[in-house]
N, C-alpha and C. Protein backbone atom coordinates (compact mmCIF):
# COMPACT_ATOMS: atom_id res chain seq x y z
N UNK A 1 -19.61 24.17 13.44
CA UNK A 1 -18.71 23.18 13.98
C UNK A 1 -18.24 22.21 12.90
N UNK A 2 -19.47 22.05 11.81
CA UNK A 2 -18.69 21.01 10.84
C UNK A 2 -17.85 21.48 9.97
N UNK A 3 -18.02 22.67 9.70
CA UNK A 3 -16.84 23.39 9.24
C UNK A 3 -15.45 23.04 9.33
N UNK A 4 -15.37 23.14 11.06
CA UNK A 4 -14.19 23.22 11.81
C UNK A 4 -13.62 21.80 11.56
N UNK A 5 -14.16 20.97 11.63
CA UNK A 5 -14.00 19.65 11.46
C UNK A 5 -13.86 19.19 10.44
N UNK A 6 -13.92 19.97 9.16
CA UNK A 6 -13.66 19.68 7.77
C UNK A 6 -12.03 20.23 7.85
N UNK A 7 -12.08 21.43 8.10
CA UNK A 7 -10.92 21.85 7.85
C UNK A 7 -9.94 21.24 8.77
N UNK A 8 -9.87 20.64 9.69
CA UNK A 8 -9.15 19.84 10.57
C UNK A 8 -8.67 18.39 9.94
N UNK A 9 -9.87 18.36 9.11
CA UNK A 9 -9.13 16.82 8.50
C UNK A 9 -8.26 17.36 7.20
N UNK A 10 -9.05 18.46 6.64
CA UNK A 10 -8.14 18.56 5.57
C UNK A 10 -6.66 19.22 5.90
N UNK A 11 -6.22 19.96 6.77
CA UNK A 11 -4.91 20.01 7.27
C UNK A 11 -4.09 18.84 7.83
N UNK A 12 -4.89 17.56 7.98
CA UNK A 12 -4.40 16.36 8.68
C UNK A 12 -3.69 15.88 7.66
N UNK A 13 -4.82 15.51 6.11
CA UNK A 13 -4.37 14.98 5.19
C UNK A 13 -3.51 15.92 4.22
N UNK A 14 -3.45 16.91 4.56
CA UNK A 14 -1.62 17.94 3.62
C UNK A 14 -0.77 17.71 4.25
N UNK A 15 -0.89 17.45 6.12
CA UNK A 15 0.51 17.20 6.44
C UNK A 15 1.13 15.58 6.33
N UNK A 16 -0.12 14.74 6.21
CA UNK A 16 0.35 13.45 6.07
C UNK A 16 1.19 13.07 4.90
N UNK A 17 0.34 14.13 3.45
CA UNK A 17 1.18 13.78 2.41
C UNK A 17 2.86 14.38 2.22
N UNK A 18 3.14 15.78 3.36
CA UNK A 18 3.97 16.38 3.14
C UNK A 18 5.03 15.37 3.57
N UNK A 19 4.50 14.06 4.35
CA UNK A 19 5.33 13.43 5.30
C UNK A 19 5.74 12.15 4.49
N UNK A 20 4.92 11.98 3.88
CA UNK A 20 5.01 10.53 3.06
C UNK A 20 6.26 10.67 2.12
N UNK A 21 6.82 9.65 2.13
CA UNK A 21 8.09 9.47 1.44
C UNK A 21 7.47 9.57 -0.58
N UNK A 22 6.46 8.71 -0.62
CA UNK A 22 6.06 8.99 -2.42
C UNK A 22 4.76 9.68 -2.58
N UNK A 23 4.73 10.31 -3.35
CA UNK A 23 3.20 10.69 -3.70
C UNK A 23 2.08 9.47 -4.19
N UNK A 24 0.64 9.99 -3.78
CA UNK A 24 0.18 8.73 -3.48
C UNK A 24 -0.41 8.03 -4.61
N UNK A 25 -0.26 9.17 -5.86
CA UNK A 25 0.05 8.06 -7.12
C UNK A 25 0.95 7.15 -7.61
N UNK A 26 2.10 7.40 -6.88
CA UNK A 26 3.34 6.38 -6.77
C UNK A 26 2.78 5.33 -6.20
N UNK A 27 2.49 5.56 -5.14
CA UNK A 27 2.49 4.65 -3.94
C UNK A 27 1.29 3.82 -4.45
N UNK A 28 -0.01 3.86 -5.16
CA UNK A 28 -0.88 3.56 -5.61
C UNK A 28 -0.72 2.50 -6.79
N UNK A 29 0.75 3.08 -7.83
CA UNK A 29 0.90 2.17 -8.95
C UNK A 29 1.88 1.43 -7.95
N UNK A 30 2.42 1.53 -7.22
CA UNK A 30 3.95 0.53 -6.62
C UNK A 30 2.17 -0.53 -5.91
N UNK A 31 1.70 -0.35 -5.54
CA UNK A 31 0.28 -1.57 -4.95
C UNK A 31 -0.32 -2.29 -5.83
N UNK A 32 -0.48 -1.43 -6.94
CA UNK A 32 -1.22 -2.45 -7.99
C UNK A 32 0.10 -3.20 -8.33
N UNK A 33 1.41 -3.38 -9.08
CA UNK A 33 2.21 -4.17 -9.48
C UNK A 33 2.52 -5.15 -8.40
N UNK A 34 2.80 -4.74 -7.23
CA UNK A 34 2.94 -5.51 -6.06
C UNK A 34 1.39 -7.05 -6.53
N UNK A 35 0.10 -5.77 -6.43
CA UNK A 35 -0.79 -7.34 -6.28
C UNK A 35 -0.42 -8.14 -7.78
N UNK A 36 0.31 -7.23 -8.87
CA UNK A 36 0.01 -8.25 -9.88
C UNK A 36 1.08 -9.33 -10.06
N UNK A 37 2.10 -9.13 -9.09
CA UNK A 37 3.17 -10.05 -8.80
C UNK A 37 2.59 -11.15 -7.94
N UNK A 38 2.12 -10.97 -6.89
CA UNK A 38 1.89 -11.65 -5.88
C UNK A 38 0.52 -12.69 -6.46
N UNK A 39 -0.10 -12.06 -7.12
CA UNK A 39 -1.69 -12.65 -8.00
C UNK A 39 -0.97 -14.12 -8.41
N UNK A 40 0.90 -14.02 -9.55
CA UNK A 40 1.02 -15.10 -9.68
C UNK A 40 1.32 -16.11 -8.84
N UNK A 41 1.64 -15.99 -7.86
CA UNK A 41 1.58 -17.33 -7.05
C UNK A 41 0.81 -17.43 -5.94
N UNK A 42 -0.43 -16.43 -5.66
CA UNK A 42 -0.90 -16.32 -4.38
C UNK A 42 -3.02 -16.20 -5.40
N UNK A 43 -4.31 -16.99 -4.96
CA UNK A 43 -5.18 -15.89 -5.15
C UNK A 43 -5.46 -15.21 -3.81
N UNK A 44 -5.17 -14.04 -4.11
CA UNK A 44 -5.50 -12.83 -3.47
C UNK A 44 -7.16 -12.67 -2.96
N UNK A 45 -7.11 -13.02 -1.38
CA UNK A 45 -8.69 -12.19 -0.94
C UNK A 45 -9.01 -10.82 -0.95
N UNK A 46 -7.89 -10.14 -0.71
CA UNK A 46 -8.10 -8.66 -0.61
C UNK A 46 -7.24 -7.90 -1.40
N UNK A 47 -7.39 -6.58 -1.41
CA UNK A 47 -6.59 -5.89 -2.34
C UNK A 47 -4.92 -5.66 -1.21
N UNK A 48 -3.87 -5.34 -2.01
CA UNK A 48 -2.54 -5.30 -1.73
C UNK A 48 -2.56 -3.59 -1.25
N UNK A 49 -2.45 -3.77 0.49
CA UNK A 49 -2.10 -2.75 1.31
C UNK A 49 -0.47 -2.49 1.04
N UNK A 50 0.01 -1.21 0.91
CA UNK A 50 1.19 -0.78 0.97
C UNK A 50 1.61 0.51 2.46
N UNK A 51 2.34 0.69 3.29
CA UNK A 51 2.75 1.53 3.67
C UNK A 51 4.03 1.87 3.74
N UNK A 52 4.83 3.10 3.25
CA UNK A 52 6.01 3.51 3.36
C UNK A 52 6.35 4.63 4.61
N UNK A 53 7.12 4.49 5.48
CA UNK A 53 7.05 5.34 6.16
C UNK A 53 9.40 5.51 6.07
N UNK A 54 9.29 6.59 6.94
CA UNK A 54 11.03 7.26 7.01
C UNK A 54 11.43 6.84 8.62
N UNK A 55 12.23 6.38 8.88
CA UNK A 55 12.82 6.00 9.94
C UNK A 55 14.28 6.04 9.90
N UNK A 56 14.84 7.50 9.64
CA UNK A 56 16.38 7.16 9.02
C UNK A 56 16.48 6.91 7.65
N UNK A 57 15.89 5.71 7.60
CA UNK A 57 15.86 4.64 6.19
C UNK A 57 14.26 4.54 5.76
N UNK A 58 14.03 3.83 4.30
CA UNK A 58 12.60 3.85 4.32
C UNK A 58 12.03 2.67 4.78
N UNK A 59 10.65 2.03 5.40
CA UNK A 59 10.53 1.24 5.92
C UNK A 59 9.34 0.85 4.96
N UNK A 60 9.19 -0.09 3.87
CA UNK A 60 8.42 -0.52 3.51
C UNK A 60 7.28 -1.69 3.39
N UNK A 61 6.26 -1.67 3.88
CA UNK A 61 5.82 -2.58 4.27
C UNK A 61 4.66 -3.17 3.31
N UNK A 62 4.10 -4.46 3.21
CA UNK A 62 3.80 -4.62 2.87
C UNK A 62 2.60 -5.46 3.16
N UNK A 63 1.29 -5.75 2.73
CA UNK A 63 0.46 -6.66 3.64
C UNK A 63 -0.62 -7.23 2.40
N UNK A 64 -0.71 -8.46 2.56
CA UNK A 64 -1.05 -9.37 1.28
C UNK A 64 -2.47 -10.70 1.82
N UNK A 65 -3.42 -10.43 1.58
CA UNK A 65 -4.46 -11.78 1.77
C UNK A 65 -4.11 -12.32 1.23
N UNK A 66 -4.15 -13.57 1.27
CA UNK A 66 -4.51 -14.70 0.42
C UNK A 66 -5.29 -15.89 0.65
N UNK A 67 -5.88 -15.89 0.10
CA UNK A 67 -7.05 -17.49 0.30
C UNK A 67 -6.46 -19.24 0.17
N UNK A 68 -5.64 -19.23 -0.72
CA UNK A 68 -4.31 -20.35 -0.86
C UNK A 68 -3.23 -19.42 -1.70
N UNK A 69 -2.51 -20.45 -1.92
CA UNK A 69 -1.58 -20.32 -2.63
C UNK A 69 -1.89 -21.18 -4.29
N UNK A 70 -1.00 -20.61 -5.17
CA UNK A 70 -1.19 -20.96 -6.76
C UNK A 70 -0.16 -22.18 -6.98
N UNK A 71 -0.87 -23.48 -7.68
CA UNK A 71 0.30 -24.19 -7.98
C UNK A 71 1.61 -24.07 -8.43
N UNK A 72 2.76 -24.12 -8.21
CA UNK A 72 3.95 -24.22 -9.06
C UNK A 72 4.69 -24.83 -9.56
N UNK A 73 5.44 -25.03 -10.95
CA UNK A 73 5.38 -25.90 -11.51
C UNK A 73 7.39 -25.76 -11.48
N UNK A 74 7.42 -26.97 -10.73
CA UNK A 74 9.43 -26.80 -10.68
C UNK A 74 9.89 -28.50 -11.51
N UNK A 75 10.51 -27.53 -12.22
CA UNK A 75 11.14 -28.08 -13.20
C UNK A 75 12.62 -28.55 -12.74
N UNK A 76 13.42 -29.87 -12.73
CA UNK A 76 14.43 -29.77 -12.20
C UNK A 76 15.32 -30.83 -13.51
């Protein structure tokens, strides 16, 4: 039975990737730059969730902890 259940997930996860708009080394470096953008004005509690999905168009989402926000310094 665990067999069956191996191979069930692993057909889950080929069709998920067949479905995904980037491969998930894309999608992996597009998360790390995301947190290292966001790092400057945000500290970050958690790591930077990404999901892309196809709806017609691509729908990119994005989801960000943060514990505060980073001072900024405006110059006028």
């Amino acid at each position: 039975m665990r067999r069956l259940t191996d191979n069930a997930v692993r057909a889950k996860h080929i069709l998920e990737r067949e479905g995904a708009p980037l491969p998930p080394d894309c999608e992996q470096m597009l998360a790390r730059d995301l947190e290292r953008v966001l790092a400057g004005y945000f500290d970050l509690a958690a790591p930077v969730q990404v999901n892309i999905s196809r709806a017609g168009c691509y729908v990119v989402t994005v989801r960000a902890e943060a514990s505060r926000p980073r001072p900024c310094a405006v110059v006028r």
